[in-house]
N, C-alpha and C. Protein backbone atom coordinates (compact mmCIF):
# COMPACT_ATOMS: atom_id res chain seq x y z
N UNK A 1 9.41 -10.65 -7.47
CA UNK A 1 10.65 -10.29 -8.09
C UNK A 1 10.81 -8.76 -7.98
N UNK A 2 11.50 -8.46 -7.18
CA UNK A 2 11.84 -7.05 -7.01
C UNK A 2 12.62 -6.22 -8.37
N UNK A 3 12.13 -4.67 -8.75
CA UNK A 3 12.86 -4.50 -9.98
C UNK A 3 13.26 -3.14 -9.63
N UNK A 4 14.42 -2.45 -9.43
CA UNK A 4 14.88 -1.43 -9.06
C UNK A 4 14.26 -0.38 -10.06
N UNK A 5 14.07 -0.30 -11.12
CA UNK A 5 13.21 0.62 -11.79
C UNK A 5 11.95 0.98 -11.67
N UNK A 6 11.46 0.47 -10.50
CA UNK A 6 10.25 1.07 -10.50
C UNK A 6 9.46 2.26 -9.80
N UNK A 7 10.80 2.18 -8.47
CA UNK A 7 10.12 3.57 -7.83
C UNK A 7 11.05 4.75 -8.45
N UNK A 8 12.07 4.57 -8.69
CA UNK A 8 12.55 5.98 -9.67
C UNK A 8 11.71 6.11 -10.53
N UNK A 9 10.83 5.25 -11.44
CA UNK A 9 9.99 5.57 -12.18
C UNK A 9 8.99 6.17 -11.69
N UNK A 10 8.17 5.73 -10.68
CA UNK A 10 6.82 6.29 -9.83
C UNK A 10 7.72 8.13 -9.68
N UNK A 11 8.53 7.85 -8.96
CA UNK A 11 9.00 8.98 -8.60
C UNK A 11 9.16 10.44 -9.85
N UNK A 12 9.75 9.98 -11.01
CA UNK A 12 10.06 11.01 -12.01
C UNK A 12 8.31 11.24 -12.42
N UNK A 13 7.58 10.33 -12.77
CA UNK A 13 6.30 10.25 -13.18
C UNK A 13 5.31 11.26 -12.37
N UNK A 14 4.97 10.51 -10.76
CA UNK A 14 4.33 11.29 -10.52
C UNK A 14 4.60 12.58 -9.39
N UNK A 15 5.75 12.46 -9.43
CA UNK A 15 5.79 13.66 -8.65
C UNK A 15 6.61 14.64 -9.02
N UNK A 16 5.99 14.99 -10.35
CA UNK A 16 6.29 16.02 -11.10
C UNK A 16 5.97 17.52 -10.49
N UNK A 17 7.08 18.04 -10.47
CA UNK A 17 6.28 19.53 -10.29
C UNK A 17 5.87 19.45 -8.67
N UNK A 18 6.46 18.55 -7.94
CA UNK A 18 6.00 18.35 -6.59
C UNK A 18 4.74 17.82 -6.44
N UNK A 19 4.48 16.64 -7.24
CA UNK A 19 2.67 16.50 -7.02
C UNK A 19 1.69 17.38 -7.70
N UNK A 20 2.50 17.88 -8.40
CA UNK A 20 1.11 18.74 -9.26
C UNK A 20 0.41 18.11 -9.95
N UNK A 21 -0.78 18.23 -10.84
CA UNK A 21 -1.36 17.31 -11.17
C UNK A 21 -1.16 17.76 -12.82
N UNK A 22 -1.43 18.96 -12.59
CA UNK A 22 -0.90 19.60 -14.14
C UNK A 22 -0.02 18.95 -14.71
N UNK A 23 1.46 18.97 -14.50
CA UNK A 23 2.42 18.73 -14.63
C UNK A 23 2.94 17.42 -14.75
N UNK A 24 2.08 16.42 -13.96
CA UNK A 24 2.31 15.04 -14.00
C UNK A 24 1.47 14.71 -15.49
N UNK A 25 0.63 15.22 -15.54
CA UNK A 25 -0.26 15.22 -16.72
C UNK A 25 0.58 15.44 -18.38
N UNK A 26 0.86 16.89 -18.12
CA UNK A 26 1.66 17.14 -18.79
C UNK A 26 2.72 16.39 -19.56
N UNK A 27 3.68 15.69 -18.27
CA UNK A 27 4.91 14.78 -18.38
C UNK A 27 4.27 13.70 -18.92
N UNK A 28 3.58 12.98 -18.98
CA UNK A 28 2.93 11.68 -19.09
C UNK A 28 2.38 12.00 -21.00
N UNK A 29 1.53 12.64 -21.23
CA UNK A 29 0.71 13.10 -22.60
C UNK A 29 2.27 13.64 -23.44
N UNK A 30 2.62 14.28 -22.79
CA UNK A 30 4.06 14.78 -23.45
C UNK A 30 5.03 13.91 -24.02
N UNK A 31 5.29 12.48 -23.55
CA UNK A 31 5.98 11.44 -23.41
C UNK A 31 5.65 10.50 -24.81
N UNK A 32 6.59 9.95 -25.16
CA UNK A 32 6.58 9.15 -26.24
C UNK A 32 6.66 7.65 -25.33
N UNK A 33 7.25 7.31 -24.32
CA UNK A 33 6.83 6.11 -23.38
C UNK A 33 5.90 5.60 -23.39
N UNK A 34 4.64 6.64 -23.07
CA UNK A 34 3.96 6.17 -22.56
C UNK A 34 2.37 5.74 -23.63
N UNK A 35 1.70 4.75 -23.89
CA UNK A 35 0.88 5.12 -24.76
C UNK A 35 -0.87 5.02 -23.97
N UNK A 36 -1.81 6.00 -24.56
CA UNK A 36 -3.03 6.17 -23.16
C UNK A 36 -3.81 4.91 -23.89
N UNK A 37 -4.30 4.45 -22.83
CA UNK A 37 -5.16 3.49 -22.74
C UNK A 37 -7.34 3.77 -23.26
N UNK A 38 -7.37 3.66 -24.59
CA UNK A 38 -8.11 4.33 -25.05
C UNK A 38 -9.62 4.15 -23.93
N UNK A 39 -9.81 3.00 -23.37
CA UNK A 39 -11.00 3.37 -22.45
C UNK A 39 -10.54 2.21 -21.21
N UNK A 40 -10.05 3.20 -20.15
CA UNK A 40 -9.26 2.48 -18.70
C UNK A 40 -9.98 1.71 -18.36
N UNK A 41 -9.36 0.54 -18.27
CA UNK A 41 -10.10 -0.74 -17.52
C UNK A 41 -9.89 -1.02 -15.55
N UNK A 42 -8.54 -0.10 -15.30
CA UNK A 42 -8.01 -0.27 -13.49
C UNK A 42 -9.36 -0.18 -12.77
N UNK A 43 -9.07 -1.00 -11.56
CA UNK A 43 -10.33 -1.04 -10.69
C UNK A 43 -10.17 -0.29 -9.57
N UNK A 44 -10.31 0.93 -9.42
CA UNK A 44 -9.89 2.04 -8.66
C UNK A 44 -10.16 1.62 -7.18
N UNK A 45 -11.42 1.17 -7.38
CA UNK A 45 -12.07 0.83 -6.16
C UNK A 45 -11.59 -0.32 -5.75
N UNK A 46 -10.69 -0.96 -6.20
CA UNK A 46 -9.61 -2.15 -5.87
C UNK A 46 -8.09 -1.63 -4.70
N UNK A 47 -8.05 -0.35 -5.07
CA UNK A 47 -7.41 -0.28 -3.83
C UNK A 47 -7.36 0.39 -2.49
N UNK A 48 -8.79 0.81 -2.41
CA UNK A 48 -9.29 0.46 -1.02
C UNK A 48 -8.89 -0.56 -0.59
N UNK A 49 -8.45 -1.40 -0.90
CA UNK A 49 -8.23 -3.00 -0.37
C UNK A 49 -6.59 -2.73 0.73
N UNK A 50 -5.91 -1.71 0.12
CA UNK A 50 -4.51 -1.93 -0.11
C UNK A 50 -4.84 -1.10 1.69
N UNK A 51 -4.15 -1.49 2.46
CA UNK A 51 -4.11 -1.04 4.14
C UNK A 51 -3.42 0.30 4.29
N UNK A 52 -4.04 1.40 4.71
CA UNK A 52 -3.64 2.61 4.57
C UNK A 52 -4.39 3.40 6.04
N UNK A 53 -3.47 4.57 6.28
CA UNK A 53 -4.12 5.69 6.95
C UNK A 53 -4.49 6.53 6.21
N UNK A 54 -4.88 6.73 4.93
CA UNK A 54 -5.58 7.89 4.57
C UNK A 54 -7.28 7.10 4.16
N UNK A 55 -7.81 7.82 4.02
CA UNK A 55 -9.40 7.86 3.32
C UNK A 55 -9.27 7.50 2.32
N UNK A 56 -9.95 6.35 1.77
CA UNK A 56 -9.77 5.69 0.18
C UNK A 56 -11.59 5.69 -0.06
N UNK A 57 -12.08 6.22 0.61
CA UNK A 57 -13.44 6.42 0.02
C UNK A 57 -13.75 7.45 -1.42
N UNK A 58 -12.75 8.00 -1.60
CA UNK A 58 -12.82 8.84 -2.54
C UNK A 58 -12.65 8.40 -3.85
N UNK A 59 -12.21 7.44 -4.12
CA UNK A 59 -11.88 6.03 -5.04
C UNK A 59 -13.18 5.98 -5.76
N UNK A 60 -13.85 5.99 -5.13
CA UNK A 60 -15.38 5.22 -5.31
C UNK A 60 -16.07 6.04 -6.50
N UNK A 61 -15.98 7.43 -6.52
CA UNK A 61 -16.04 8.21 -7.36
C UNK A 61 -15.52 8.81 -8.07
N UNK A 62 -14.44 8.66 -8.56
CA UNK A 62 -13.62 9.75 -9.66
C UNK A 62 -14.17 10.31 -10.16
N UNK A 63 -13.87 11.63 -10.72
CA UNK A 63 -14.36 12.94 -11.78
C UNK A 63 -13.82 12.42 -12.91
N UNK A 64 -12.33 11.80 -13.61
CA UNK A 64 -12.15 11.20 -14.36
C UNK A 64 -10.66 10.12 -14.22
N UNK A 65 -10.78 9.36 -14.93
CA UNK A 65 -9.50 8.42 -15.07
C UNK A 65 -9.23 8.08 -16.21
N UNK A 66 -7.82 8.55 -16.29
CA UNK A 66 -7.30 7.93 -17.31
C UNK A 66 -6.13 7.36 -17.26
N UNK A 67 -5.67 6.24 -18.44
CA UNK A 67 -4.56 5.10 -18.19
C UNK A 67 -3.78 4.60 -19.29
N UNK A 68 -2.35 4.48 -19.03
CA UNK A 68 -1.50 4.70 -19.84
C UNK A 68 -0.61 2.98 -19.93
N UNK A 69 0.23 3.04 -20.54
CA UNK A 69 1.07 1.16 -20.49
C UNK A 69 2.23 1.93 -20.97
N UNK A 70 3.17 0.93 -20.49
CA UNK A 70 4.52 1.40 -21.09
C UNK A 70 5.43 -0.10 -20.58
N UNK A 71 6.04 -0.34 -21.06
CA UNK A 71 7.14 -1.89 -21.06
C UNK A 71 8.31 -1.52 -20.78
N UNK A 72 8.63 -1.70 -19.38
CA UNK A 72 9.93 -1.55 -18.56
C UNK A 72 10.57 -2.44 -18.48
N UNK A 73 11.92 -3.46 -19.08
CA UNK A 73 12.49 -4.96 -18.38
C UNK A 73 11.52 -5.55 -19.22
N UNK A 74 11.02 -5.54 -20.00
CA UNK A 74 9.98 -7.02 -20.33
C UNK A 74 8.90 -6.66 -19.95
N UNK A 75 8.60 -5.85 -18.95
CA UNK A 75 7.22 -5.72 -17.99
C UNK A 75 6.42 -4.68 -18.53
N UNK A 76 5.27 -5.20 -18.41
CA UNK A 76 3.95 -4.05 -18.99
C UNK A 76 3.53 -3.54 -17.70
N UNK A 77 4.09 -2.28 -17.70
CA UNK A 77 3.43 -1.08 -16.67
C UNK A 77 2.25 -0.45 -16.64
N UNK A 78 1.35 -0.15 -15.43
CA UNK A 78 0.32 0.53 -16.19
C UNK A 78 0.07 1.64 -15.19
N UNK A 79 0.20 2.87 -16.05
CA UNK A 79 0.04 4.11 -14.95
C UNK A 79 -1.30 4.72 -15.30
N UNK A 80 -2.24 5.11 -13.77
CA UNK A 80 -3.51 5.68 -14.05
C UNK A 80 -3.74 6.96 -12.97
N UNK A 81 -3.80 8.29 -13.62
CA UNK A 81 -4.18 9.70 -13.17
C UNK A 81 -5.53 9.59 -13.07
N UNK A 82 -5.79 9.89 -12.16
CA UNK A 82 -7.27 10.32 -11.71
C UNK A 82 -7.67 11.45 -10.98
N UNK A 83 -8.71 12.00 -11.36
CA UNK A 83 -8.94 13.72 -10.66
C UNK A 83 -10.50 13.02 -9.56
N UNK A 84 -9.94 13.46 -8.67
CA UNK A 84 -11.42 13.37 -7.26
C UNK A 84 -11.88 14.17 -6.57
N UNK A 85 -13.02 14.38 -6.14
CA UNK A 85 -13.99 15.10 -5.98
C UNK A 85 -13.55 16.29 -5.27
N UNK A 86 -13.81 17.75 -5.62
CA UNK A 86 -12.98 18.74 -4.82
C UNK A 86 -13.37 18.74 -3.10
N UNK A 87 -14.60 18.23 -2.66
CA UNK A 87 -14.71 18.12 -1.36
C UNK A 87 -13.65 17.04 -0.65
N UNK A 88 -13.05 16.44 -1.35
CA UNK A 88 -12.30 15.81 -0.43
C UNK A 88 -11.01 16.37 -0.11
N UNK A 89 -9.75 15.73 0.54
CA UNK A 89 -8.75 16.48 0.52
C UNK A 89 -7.70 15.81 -0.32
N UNK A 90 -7.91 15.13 -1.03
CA UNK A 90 -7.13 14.78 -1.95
C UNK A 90 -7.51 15.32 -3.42
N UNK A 91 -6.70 15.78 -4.44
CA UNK A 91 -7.35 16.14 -5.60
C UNK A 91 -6.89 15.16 -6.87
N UNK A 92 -6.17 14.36 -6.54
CA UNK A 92 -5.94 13.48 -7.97
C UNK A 92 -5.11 12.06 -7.05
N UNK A 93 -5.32 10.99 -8.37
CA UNK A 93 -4.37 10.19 -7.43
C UNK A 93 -3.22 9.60 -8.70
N UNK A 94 -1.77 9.24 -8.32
CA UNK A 94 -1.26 9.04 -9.55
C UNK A 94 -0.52 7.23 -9.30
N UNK A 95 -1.24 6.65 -9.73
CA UNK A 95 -0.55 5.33 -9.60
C UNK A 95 0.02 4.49 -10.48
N UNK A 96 1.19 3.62 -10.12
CA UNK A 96 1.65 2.88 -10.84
C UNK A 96 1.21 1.52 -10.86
N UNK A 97 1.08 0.40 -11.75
CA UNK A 97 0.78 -0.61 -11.37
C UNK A 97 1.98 -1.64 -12.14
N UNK A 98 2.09 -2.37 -11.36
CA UNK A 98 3.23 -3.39 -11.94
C UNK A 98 2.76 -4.82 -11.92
N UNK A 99 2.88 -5.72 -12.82
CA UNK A 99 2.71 -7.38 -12.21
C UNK A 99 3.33 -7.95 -11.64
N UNK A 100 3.01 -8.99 -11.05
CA UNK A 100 4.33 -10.13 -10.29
C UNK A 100 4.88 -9.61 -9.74
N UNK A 101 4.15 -8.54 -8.64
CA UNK A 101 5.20 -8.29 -7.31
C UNK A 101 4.04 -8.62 -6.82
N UNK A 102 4.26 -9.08 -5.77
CA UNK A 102 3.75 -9.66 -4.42
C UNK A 102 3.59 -9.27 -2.99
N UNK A 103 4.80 -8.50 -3.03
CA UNK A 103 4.96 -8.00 -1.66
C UNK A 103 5.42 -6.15 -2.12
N UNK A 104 4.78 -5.46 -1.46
CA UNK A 104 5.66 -4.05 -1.44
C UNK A 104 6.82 -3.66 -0.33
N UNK A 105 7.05 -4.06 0.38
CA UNK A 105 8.29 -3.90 1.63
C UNK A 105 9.05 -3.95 0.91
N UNK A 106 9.98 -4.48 -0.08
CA UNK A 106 11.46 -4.27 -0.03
C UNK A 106 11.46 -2.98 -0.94
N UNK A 107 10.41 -2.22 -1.23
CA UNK A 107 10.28 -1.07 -2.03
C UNK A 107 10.09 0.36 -0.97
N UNK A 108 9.76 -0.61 0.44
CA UNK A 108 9.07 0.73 0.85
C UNK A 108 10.55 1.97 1.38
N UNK A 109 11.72 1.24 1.54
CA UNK A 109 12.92 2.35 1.51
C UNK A 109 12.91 3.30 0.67
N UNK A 110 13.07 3.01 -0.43
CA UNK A 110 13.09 3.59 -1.68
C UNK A 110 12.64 4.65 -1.69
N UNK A 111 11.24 4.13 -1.70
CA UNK A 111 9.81 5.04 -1.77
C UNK A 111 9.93 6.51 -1.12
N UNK A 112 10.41 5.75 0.51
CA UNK A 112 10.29 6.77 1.58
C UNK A 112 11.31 8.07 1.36
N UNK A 113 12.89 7.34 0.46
CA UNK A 113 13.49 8.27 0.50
C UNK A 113 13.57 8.87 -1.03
N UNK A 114 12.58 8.69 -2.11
CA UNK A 114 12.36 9.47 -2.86
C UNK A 114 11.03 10.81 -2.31
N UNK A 115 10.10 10.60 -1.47
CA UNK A 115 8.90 10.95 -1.49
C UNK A 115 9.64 11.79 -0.20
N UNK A 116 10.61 11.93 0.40
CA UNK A 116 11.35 12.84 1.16
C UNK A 116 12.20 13.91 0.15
N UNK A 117 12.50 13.45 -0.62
CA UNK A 117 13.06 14.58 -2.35
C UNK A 117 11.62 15.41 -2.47
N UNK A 118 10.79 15.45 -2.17
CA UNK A 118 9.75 16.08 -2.19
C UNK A 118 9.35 16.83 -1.34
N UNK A 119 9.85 16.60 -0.04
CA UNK A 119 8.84 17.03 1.47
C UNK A 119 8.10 15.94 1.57
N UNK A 120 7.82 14.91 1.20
CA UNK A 120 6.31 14.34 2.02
C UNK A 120 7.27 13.05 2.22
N UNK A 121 5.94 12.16 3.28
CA UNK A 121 6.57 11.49 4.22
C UNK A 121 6.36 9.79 3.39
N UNK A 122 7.46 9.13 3.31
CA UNK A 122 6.88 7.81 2.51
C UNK A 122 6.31 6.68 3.03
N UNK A 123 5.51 7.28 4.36
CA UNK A 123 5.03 6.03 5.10
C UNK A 123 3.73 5.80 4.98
């Protein structure tokens, strides 16, 4: 079930400040939406699974994670910030998680042309 609120949401959420991590942080703790998840249960290392060109080995170790819920439509959202290891080239990761979607394609337009409001590429 496709829900048009969700990548404007990903979008205002985490790419605050252009991807900063501060700032996404910030927006999120700042927020009356959102409430933190007192000890994160997400399986980080679960989306290595998800088919990508970047390096998801970095998953494996987080420096820390933390995780938030918020009820969009009926739906329990669950967003999780994570800070990773400075040797890699990624320094945090900011994800959304939604239930009962199945497929990501009819999202990936969206995506591409919010994550272009940014400079970066949504593929």
């Amino acid at each position: 079930m496709e829900d048009a609120t969700l990548v404007p949401l990903f979008a205002e959420t985490c790419t605050r400040g252009g991807v900063n991590a501060d700032a996404i942080l910030a927006g999120v703790t700042g927020s009356t939406d959102w409430t933190e998840v007192a000890a994160p249960t997400v399986n980080l290392r679960g989306l290595e699974q998800v088919p990508s060109r970047l390096m998801t080995s970095a998953l494996r170790r987080p420096e820390s994670v933390r995780q938030w819920r918020r009820t969009v439509n009926g739906r329990e959202l669950t967003l999780v910030i994570a800070r990773l290891p400075d040797r890699g080239a990624y320094r945090h990761v900011c994800a959304l998680f939604a239930p009962d979607i199945r497929y990501g394609w009819p999202y990936f337009d969206a995506f591409e042309e919010a994550m272009e409001g940014i400079s970066l590429s949504g593929k």
